[in-house]
N, C-alpha and C. Protein backbone atom coordinates (compact mmCIF):
# COMPACT_ATOMS: atom_id res chain seq x y z
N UNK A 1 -13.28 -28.95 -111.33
CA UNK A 1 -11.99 -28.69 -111.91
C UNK A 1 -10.89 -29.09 -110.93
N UNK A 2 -9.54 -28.93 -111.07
CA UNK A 2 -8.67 -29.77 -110.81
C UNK A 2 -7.98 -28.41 -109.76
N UNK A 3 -8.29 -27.12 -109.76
CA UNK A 3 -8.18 -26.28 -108.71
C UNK A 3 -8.99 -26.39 -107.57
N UNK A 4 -10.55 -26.68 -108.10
CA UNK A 4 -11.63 -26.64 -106.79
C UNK A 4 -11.11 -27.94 -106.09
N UNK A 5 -10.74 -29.35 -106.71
CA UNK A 5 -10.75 -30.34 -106.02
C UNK A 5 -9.37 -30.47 -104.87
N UNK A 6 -8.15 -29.34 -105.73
CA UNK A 6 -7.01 -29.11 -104.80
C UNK A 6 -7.62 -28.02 -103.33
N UNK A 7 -8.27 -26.87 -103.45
CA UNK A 7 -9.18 -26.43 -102.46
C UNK A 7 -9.72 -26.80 -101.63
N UNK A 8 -10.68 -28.35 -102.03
CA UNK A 8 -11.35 -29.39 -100.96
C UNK A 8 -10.74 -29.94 -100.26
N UNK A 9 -9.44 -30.47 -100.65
CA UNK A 9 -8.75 -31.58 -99.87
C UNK A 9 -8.01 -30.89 -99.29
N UNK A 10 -7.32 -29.54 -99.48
CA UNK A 10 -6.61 -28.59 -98.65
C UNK A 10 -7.34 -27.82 -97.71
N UNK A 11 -8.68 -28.00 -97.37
CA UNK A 11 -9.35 -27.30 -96.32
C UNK A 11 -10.50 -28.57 -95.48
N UNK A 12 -10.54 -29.36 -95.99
CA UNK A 12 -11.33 -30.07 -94.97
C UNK A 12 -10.70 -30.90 -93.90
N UNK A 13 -11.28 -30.77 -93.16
CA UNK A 13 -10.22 -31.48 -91.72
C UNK A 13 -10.33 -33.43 -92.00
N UNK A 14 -11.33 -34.25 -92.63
CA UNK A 14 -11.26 -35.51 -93.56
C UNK A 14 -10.06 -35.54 -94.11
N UNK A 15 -9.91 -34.92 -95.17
CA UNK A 15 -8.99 -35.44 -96.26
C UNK A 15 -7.59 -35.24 -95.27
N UNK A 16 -7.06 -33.92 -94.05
CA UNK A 16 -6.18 -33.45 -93.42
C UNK A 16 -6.09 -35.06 -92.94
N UNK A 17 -6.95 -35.55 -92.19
CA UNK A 17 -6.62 -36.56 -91.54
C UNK A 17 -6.09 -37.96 -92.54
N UNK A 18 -7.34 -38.27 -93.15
CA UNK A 18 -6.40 -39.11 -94.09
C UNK A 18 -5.11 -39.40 -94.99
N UNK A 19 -4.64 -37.96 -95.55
CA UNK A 19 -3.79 -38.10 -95.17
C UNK A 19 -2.37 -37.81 -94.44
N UNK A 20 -2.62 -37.61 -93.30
CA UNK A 20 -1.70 -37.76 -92.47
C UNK A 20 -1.52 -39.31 -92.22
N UNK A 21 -2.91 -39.90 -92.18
CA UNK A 21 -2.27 -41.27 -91.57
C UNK A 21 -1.70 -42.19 -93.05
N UNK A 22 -2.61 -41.55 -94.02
CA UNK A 22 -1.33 -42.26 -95.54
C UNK A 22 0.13 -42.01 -94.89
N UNK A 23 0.33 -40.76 -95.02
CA UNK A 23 1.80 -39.81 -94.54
C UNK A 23 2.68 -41.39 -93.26
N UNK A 24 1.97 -41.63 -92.57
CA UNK A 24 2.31 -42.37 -91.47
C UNK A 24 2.76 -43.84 -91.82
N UNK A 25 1.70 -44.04 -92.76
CA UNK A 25 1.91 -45.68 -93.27
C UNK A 25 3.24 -45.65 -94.28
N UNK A 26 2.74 -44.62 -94.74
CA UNK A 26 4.14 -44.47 -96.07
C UNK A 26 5.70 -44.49 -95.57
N UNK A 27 5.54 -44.01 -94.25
CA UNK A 27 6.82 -43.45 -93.61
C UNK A 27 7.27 -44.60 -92.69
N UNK A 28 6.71 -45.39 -92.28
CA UNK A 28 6.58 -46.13 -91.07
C UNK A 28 8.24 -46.81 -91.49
N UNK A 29 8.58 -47.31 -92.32
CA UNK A 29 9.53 -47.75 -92.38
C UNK A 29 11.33 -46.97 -91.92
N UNK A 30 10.55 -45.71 -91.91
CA UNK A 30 12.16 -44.43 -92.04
C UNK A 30 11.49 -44.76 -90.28
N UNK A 31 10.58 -45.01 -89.52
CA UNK A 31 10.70 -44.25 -87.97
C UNK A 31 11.36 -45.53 -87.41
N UNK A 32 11.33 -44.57 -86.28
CA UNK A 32 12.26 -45.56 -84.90
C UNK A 32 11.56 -46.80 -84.28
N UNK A 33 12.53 -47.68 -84.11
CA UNK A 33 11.37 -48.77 -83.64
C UNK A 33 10.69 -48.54 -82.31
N UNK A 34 9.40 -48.95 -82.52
CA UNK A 34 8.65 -48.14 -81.05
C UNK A 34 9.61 -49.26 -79.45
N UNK A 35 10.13 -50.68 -80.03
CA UNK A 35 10.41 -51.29 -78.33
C UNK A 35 11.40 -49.92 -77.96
N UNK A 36 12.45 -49.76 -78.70
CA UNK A 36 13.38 -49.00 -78.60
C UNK A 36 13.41 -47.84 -77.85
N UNK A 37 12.37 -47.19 -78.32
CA UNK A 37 11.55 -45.74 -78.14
C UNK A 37 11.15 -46.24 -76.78
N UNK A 38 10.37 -47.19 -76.04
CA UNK A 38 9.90 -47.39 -74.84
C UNK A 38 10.86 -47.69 -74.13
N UNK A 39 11.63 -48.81 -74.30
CA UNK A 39 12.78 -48.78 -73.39
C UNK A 39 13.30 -48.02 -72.72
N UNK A 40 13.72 -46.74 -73.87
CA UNK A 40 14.38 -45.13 -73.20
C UNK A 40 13.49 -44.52 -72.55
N UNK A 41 11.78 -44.78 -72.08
CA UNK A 41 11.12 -44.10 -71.62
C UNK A 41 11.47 -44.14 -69.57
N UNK A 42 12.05 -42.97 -69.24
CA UNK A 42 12.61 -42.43 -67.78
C UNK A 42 11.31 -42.45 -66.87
N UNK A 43 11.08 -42.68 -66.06
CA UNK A 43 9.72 -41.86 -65.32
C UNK A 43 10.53 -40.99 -64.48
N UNK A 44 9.56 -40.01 -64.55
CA UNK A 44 9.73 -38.69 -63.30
C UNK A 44 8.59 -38.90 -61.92
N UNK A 45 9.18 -37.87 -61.29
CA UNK A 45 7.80 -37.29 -60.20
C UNK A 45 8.84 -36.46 -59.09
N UNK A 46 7.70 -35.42 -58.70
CA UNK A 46 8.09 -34.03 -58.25
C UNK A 46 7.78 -34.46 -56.87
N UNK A 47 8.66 -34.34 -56.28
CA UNK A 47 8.48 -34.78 -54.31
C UNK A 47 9.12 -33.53 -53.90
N UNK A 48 7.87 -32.66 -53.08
CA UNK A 48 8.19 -31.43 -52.51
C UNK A 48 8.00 -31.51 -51.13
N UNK A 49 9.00 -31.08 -50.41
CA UNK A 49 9.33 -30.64 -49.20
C UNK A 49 8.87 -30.48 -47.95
N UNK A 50 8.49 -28.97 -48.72
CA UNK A 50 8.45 -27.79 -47.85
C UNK A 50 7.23 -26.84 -49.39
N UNK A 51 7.48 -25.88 -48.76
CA UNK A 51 6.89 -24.56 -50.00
C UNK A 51 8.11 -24.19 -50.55
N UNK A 52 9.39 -24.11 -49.68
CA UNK A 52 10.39 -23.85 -51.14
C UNK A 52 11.26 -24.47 -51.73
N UNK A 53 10.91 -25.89 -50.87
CA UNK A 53 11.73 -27.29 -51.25
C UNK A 53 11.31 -28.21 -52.17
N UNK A 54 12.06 -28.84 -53.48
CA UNK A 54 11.89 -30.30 -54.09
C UNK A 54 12.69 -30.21 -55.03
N UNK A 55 12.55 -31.56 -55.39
CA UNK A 55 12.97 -32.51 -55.90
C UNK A 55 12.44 -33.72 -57.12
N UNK A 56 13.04 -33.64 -58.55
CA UNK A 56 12.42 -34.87 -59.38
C UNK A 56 13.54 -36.38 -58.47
N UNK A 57 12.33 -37.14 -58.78
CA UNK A 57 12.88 -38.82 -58.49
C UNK A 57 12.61 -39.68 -59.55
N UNK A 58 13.15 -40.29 -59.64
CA UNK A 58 12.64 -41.33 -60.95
C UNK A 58 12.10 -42.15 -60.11
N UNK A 59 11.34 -42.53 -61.26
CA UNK A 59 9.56 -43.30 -60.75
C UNK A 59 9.74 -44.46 -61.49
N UNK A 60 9.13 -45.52 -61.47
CA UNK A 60 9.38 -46.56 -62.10
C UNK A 60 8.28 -46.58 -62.97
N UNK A 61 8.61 -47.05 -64.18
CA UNK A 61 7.32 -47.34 -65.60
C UNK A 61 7.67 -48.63 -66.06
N UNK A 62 6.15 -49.10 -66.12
CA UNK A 62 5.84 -50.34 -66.81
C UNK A 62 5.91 -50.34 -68.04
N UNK A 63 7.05 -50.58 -68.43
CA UNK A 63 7.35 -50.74 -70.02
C UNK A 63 6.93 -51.66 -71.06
N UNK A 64 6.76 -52.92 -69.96
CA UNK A 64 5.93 -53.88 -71.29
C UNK A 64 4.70 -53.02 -71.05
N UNK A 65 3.83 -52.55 -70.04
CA UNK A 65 2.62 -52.26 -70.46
C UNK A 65 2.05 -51.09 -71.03
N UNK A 66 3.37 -50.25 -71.40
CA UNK A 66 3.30 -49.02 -72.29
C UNK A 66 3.59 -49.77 -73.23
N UNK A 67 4.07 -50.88 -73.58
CA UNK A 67 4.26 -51.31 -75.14
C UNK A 67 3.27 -52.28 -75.39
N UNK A 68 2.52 -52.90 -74.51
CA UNK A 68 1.06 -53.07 -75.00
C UNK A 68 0.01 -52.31 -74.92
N UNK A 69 0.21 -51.39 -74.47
CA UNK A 69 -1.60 -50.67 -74.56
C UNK A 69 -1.03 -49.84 -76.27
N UNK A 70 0.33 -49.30 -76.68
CA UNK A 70 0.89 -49.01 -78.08
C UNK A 70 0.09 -49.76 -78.68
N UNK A 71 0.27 -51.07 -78.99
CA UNK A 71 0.16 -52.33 -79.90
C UNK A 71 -1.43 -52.41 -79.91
N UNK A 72 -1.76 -52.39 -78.71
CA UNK A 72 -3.37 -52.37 -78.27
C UNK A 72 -3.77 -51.17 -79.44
N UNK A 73 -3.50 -50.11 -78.52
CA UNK A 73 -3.97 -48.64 -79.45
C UNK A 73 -4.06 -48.73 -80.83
N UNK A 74 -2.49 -49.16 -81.54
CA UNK A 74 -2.38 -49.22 -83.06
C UNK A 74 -3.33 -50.32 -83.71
N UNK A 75 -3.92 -51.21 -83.00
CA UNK A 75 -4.22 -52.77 -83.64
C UNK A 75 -6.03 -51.80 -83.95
N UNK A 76 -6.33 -50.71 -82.64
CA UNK A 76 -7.96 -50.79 -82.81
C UNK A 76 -7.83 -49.64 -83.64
N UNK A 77 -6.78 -48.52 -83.84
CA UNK A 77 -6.93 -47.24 -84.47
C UNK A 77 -6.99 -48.11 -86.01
N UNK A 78 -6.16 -48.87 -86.15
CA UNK A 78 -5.99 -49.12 -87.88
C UNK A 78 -7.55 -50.08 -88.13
N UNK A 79 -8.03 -50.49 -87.26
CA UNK A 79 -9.08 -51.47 -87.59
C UNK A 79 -10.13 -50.51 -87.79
N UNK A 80 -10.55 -49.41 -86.96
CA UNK A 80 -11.51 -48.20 -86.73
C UNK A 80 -11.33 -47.01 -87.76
N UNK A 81 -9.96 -47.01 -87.86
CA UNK A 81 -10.00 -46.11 -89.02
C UNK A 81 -10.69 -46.73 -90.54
N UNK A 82 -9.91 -47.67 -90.93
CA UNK A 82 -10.25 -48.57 -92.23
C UNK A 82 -11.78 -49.07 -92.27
N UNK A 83 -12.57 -48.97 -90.96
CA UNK A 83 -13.85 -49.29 -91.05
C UNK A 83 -14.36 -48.23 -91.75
N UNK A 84 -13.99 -46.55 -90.87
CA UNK A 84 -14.56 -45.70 -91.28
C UNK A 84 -14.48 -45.21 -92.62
N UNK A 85 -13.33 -45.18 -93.24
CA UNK A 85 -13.06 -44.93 -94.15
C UNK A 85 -13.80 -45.52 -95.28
N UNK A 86 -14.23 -47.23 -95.57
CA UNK A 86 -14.88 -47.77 -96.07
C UNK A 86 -16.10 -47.54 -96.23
N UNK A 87 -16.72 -46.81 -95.22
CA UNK A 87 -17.89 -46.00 -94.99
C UNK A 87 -18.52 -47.07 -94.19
N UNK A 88 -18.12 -48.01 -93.45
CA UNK A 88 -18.96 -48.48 -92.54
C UNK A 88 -19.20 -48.18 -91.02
N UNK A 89 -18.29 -47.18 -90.82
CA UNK A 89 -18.46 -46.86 -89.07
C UNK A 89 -18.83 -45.28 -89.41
N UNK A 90 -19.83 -44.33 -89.26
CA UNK A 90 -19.87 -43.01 -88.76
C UNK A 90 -18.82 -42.21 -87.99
N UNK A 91 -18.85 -41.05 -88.01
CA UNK A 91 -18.48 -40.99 -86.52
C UNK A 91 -19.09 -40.63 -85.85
N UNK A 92 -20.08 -40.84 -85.48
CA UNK A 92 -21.02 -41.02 -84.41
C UNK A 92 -20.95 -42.60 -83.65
N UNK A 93 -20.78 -42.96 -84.77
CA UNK A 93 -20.57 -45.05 -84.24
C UNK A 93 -19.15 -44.81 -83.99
N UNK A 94 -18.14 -44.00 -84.57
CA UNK A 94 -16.83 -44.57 -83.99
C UNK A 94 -16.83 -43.99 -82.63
N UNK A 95 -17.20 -42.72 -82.54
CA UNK A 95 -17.22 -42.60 -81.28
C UNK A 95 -17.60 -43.16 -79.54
N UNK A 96 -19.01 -43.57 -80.30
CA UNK A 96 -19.41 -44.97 -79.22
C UNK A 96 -19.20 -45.85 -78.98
N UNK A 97 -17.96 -46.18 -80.02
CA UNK A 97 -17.14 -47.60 -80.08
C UNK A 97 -16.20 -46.97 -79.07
N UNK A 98 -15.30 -45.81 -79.12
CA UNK A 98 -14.03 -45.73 -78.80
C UNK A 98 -14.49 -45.60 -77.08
N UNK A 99 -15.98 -44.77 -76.98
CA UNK A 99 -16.10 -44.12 -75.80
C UNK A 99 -16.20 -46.09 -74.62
N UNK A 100 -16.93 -47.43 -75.73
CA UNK A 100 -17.50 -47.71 -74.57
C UNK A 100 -15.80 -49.17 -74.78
N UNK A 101 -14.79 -49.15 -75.60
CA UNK A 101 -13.66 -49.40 -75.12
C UNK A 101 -13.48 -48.77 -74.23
N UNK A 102 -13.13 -47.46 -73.96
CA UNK A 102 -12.38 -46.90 -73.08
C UNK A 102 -12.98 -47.44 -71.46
N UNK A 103 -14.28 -47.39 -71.53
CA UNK A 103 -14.68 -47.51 -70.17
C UNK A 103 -14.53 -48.33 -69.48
């Protein structure tokens, strides 16, 4: 029935995820552009003293390469997700995908 199936998709952490990332694709157009968003990204770091002395300094950040590992990230999440979803990656396989990228 059309209550049990509102029940399923409101309690399983699957459907939560899917859609959120519908939610994301749908929206993508209202958000901020990500160069934009990186540009304004400040670096910090805490340079202490003494024990009752410090100080933040700005730190320098690699901004193109926070805006490619973004582009990186988004290019394998949308490829990994849409696999899974199709039912061709597990997650047991996505996971051994993501674990032996990362390494």
């Amino acid at each position: 029935s059309e209550g049990v199936g509102i029940v399923i998709v409101g309690e399983f952490k699957h459907f939560k995820d899917v859609l959120t990332v519908v939610w994301n694709t749908q929206t993508a157009a209202t958000q901020r552009d990500v160069s934009a968003s990186v540009k304004e990204v400040v670096g910090k770091k805490v340079v202490i003293h003494n024990a009752e002395g410090m100080h933040h300094d700005t730190d320098e950040v690699g901004h193109e390469a926070l805006l490619s590992g973004f582009w990186t990230y988004n290019r394998e999440f949308d490829k990994n997700f849409h696999a899974w979803h199709a039912g061709a990656l597990s997650l047991e396989m996505l996971a051994k995908q993501v674990a032996e990228q990362a390494g």
